[in-house]
N, C-alpha and C. Protein backbone atom coordinates (compact mmCIF):
# COMPACT_ATOMS: atom_id res chain seq x y z
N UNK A 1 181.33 22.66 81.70
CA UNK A 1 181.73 22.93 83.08
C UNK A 1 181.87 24.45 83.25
N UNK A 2 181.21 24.90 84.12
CA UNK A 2 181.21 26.58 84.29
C UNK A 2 182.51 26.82 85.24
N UNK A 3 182.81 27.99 85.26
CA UNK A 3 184.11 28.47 85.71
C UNK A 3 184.72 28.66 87.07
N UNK A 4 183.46 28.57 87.84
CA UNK A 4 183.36 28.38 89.07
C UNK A 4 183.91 27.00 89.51
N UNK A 5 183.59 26.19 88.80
CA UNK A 5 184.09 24.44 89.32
C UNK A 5 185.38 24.52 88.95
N UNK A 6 185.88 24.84 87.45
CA UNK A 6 187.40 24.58 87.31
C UNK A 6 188.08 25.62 88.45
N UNK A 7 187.65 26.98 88.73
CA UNK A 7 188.70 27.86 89.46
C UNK A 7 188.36 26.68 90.63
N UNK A 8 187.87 26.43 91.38
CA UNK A 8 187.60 25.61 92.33
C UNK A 8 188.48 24.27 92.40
N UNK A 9 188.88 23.36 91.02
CA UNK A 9 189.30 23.03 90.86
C UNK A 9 190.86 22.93 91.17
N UNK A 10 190.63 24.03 90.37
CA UNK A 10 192.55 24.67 90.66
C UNK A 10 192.69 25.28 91.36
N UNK A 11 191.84 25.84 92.59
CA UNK A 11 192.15 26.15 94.08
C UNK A 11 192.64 24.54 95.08
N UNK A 12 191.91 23.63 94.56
CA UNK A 12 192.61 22.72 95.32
C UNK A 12 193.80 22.15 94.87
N UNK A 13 193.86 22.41 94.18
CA UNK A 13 195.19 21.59 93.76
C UNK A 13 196.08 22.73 93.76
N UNK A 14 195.99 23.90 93.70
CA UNK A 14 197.05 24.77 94.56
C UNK A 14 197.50 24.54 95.88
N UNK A 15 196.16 24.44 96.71
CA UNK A 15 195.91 23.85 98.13
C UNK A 15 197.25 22.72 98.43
N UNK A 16 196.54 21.74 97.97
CA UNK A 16 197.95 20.86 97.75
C UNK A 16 199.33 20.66 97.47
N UNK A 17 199.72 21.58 96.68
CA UNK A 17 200.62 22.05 96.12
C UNK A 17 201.59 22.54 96.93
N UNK A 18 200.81 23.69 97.76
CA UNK A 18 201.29 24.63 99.08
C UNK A 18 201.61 23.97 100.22
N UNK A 19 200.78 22.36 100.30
CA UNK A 19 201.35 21.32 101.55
C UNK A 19 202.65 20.99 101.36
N UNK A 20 202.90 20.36 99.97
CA UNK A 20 203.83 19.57 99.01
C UNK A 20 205.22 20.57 99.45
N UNK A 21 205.09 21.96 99.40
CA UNK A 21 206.06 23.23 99.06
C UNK A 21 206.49 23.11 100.95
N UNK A 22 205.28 23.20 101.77
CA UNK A 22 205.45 23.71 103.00
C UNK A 22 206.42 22.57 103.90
N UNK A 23 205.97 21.19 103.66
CA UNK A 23 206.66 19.92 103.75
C UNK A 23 208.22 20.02 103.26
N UNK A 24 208.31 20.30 102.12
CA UNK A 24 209.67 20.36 101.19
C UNK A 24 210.86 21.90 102.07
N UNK A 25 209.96 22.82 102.29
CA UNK A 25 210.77 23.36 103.08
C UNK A 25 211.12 23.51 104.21
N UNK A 26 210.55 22.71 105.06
CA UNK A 26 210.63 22.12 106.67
C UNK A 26 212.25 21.55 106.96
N UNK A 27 212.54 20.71 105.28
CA UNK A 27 213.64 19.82 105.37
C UNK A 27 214.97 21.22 105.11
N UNK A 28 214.71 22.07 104.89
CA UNK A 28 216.00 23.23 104.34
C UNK A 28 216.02 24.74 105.19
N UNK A 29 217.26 24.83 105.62
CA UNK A 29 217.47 25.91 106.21
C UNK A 29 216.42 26.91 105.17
N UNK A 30 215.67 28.25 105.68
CA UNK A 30 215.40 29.14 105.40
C UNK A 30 215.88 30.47 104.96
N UNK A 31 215.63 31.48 104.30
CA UNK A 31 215.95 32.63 104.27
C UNK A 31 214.95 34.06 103.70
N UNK A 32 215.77 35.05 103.49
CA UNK A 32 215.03 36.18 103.80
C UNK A 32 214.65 35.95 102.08
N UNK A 33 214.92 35.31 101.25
CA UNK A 33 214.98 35.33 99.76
C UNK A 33 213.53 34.58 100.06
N UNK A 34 213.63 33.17 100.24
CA UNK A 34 212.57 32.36 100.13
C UNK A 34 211.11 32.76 101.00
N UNK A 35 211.29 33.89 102.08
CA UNK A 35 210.07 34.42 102.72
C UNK A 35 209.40 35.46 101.86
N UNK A 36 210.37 36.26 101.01
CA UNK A 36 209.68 37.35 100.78
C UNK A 36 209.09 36.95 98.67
N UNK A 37 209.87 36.41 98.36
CA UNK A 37 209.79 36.42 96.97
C UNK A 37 208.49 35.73 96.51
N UNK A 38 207.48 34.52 97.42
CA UNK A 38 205.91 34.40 96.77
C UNK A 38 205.41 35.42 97.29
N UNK A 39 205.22 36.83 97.36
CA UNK A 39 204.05 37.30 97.69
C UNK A 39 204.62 38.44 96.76
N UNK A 40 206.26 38.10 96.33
CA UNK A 40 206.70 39.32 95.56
C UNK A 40 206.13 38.46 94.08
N UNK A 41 206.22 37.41 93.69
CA UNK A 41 205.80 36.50 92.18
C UNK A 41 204.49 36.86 92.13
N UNK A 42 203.65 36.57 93.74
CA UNK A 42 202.14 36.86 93.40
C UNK A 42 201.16 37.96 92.84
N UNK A 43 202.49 39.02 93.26
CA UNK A 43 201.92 40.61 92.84
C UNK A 43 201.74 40.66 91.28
N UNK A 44 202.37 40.11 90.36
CA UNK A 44 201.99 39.84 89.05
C UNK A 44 200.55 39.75 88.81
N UNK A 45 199.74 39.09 89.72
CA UNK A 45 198.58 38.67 89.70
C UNK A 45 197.55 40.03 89.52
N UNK A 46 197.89 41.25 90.27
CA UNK A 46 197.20 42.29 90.18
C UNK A 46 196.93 42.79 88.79
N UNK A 47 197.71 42.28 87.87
CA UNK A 47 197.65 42.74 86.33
C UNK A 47 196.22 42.12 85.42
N UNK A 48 195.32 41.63 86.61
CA UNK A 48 194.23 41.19 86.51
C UNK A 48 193.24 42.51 86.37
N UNK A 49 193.50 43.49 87.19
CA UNK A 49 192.92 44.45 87.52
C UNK A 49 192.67 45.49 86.13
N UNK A 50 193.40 45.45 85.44
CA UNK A 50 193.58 46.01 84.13
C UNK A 50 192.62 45.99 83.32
N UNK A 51 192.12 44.70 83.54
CA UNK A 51 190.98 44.30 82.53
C UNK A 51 189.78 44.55 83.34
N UNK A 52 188.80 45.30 82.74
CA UNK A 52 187.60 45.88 83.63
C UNK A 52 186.75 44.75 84.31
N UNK A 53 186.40 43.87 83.52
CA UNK A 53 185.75 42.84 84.13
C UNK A 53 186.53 42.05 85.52
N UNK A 54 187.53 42.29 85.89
CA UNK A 54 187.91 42.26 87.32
C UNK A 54 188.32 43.09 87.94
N UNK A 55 187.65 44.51 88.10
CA UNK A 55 187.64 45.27 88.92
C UNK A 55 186.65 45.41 89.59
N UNK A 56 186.80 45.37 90.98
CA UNK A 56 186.24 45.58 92.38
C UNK A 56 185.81 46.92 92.61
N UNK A 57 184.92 46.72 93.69
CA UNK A 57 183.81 48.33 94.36
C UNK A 57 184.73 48.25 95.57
N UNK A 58 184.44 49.67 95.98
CA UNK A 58 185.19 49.79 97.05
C UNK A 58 185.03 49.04 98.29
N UNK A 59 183.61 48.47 98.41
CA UNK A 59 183.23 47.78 99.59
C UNK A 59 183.90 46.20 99.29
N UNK A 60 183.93 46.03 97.92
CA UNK A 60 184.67 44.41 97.58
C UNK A 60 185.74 44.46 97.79
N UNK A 61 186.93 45.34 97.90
CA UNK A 61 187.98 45.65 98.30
C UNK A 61 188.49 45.13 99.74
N UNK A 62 187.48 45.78 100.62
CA UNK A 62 187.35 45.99 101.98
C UNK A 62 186.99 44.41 101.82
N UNK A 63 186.36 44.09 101.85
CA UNK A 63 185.51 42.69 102.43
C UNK A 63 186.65 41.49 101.95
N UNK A 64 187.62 41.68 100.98
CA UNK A 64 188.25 41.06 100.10
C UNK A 64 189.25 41.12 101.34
N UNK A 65 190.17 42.46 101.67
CA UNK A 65 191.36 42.27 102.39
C UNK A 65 190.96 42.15 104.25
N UNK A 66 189.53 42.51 104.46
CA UNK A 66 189.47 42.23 105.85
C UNK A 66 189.85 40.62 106.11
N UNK A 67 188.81 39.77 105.29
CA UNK A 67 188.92 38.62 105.09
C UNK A 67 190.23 37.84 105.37
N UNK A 68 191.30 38.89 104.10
CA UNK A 68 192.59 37.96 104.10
C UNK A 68 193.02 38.34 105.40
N UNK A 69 193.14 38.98 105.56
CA UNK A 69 193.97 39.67 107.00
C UNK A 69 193.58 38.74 108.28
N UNK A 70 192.56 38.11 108.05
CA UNK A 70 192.07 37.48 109.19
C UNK A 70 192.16 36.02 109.22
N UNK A 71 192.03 35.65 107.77
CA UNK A 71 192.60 34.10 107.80
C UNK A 71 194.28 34.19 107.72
N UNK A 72 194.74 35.27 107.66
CA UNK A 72 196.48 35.70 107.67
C UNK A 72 196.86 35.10 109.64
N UNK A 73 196.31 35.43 110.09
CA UNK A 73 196.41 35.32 111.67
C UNK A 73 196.58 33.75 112.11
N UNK A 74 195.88 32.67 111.65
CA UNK A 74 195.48 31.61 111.45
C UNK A 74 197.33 30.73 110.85
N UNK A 75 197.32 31.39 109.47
CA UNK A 75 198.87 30.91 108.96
C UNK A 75 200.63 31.59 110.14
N UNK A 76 200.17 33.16 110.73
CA UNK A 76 201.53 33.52 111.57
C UNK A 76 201.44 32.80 112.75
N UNK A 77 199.97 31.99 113.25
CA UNK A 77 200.01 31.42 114.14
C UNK A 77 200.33 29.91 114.63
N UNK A 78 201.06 29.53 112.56
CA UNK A 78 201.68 28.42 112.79
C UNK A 78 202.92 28.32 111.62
N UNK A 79 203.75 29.43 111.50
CA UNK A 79 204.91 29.78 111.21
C UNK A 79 205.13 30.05 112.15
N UNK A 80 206.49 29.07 112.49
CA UNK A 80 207.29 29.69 113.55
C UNK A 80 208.63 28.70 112.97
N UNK A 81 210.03 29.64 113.43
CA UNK A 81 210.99 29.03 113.32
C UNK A 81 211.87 28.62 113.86
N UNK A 82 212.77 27.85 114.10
CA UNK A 82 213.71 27.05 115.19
C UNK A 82 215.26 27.37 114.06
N UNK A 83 216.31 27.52 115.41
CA UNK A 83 217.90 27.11 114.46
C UNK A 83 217.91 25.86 115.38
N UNK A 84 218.58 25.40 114.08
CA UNK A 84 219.26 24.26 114.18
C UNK A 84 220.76 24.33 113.05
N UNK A 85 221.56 23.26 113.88
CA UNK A 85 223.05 23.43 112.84
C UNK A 85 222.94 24.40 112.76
N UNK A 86 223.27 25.91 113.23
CA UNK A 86 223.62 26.90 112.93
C UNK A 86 222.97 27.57 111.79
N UNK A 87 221.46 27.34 111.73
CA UNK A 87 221.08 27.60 110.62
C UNK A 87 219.34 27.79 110.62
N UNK A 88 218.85 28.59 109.97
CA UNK A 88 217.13 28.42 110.24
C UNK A 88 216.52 27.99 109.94
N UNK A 89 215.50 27.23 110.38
CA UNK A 89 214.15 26.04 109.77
C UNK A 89 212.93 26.97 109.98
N UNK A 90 212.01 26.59 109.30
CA UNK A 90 210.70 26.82 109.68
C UNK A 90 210.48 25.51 110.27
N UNK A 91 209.70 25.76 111.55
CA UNK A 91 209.34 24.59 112.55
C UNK A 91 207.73 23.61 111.64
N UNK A 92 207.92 22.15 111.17
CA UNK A 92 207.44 21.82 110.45
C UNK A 92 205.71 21.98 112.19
N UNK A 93 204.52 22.34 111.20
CA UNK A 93 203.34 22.42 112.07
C UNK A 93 202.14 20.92 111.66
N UNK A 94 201.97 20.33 112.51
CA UNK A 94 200.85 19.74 112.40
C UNK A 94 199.57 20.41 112.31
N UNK A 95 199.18 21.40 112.49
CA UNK A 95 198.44 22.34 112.86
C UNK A 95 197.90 23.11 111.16
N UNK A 96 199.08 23.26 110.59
CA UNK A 96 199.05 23.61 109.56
C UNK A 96 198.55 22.98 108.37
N UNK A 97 198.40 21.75 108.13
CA UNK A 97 197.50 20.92 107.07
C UNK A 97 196.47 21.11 107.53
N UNK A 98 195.86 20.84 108.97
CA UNK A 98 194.46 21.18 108.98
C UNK A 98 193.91 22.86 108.56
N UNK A 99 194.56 23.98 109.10
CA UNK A 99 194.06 25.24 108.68
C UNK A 99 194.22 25.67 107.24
N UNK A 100 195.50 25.19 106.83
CA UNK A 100 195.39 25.37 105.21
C UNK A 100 193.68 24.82 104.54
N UNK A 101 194.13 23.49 104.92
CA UNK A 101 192.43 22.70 104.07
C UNK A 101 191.64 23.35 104.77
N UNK A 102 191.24 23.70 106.06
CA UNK A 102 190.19 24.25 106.63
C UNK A 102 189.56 25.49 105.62
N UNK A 103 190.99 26.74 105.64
CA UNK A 103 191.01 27.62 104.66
C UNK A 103 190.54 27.75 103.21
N UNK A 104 190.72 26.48 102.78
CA UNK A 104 190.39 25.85 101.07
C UNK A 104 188.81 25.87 101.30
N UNK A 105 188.80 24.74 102.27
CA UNK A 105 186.97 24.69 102.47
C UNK A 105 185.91 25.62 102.76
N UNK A 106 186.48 26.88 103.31
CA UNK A 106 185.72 27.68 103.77
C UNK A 106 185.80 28.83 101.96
N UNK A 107 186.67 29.11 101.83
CA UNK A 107 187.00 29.44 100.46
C UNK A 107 186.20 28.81 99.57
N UNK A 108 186.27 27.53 99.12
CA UNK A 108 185.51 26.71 98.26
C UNK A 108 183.90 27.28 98.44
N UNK A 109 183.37 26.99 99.83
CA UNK A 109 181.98 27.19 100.18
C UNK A 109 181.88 29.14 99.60
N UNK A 110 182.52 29.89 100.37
CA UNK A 110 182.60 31.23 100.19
C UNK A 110 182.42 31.41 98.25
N UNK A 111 183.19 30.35 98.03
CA UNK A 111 182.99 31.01 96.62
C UNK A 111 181.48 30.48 95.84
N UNK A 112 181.16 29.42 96.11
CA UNK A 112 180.14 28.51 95.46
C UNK A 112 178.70 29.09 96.08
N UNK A 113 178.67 29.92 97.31
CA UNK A 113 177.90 30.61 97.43
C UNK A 113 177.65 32.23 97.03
N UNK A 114 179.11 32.78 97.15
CA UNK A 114 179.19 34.05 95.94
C UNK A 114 179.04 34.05 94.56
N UNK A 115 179.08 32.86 93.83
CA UNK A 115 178.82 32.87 92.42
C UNK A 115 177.43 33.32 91.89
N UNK A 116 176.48 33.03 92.76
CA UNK A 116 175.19 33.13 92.29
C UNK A 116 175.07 35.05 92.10
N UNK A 117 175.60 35.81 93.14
CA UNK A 117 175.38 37.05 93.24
C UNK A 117 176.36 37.82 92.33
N UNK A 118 177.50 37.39 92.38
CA UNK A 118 179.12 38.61 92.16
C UNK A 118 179.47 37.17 90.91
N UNK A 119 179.35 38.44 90.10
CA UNK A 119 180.18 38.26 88.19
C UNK A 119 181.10 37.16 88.57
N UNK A 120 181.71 35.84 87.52
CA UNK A 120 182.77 35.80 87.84
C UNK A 120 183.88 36.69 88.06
N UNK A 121 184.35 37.70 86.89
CA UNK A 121 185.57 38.29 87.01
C UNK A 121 185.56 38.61 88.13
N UNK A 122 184.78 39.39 88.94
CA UNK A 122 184.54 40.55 90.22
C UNK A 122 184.68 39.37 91.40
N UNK A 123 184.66 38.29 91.33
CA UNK A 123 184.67 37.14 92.21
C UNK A 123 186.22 36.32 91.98
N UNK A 124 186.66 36.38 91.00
CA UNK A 124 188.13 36.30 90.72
C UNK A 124 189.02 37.25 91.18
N UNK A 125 188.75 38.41 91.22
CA UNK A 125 189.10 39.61 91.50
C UNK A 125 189.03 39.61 93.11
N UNK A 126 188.00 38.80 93.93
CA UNK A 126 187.98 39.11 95.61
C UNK A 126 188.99 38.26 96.09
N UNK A 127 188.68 37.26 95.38
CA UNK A 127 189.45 36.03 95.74
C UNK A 127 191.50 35.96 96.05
N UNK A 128 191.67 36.96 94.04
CA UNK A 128 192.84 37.17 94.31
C UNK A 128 193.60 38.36 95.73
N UNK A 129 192.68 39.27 95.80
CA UNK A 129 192.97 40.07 96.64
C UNK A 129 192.64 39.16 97.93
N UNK A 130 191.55 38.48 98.40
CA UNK A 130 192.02 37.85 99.48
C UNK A 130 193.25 37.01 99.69
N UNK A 131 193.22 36.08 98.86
CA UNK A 131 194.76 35.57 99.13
C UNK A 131 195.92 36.40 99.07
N UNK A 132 196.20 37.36 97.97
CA UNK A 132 197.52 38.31 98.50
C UNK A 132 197.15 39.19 100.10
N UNK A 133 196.19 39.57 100.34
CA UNK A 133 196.03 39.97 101.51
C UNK A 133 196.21 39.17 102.65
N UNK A 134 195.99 37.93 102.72
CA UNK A 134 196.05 36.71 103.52
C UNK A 134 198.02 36.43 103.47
N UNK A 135 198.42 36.61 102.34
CA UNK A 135 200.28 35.96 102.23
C UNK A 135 200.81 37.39 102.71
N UNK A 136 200.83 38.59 102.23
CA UNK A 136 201.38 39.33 102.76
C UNK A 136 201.56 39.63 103.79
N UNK A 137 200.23 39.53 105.12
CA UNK A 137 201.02 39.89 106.65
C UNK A 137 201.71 38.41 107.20
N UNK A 138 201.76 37.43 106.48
CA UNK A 138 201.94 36.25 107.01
C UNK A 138 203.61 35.96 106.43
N UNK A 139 203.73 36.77 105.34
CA UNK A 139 205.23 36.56 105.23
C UNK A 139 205.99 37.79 105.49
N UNK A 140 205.20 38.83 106.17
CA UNK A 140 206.20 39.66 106.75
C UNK A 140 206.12 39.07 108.24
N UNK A 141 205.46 38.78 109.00
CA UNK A 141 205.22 38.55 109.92
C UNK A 141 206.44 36.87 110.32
N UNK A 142 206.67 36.49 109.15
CA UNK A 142 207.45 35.72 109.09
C UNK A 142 209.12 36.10 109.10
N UNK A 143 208.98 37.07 107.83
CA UNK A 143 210.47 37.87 108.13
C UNK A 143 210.38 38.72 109.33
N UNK A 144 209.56 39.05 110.34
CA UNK A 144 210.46 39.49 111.32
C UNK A 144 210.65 38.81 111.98
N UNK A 145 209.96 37.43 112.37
CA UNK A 145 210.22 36.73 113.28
C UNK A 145 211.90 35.87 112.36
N UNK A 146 212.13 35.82 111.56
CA UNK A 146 213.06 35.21 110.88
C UNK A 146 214.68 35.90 111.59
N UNK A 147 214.20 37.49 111.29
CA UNK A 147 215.37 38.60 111.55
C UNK A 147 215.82 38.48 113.10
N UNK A 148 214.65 38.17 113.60
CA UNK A 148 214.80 38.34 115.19
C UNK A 148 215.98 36.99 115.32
N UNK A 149 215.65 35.70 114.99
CA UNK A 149 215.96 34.57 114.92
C UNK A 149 217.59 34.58 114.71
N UNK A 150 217.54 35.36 113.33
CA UNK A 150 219.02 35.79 112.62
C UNK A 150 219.97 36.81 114.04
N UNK A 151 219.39 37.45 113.97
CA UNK A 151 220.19 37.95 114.67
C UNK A 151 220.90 37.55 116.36
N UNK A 152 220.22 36.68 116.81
CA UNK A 152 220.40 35.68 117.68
C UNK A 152 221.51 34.82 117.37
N UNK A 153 221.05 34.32 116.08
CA UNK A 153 222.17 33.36 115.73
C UNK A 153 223.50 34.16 115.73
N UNK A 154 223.69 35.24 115.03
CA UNK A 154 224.85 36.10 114.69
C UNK A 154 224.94 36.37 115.83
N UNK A 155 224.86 36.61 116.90
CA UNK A 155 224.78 37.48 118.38
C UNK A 155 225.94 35.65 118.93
N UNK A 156 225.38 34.64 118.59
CA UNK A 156 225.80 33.51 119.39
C UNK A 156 227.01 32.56 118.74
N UNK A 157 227.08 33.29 117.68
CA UNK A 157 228.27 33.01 116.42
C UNK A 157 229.84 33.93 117.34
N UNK A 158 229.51 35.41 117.40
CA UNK A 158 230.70 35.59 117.78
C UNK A 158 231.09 35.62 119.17
């Protein structure tokens, strides 16, 4: 099995994973800990870069974070949060299982057609930078809408 099918592999079942997580936190007040800390765990991931065989050209860079940035728009446009009990939810989205998998599929295809041209590593390497590029404006974009939220609440507390 070449490496392309297993990463593929274990893109979906991350995929899944991220429903499982997104579901599980619908049911629990939110906070500024739980918005910011996966994209702070994910940065580990850059230690990929170290090793030459996944380092990127400057144009793979670009094409890597335009990308995320743009399927990023897609996820702030279905984070949104509600108080309830005195307390913050992320508003659970129907909307959101379909663009996640949508996201997987277009990813999946994106990659199974980049394999033929771009190295694996250098294709491991776009991939990771698209997804941290894709979580990062989507969980700041989350903490401000969170702060705004917070501070409402505190504004209606005293």
């Amino acid at each position: 099995m070449n490496y392309v099918v297993i990463s593929s592999i274990g893109a979906v079942f991350m995929g899944i994973l991220a429903l499982f997580v997104r579901m599980k936190a619908a049911k629990k007040p939110t906070s500024v800990k739980k918005i910011i800390m996966p994209p702070v765990f994910m940065s580990s991931g850059a230690l990929m870069y170290v090793v030459p065989q996944f380092r990127l050209t400057p144009m793979e860079i670009l094409e890597a974070v335009v990308l995320g940035m743009l399927f990023s728009i897609l996820l702030i446009k279905t984070s949104k949060f509600e108080i309830r009990d005195h307390d913050i939810y992320l508003k659970r989205s129907k909307a959101f299982f379909f663009i996640l998998a949508g996201l997987l599929v277009i990813r999946l295809g994106l990659k199974s057609i980049l394999s033929s041209t771009i190295d694996f590593g250098q294709l491991s390497g776009m991939f990771f930078l698209l997804a941290f590029s894709m979580i990062v404006p989507w969980r700041f974009a989350m903490y401000l809408s969170y702060k705004k939220l917070y501070k409402e609440l505190q504004k209606n507390e005293h």
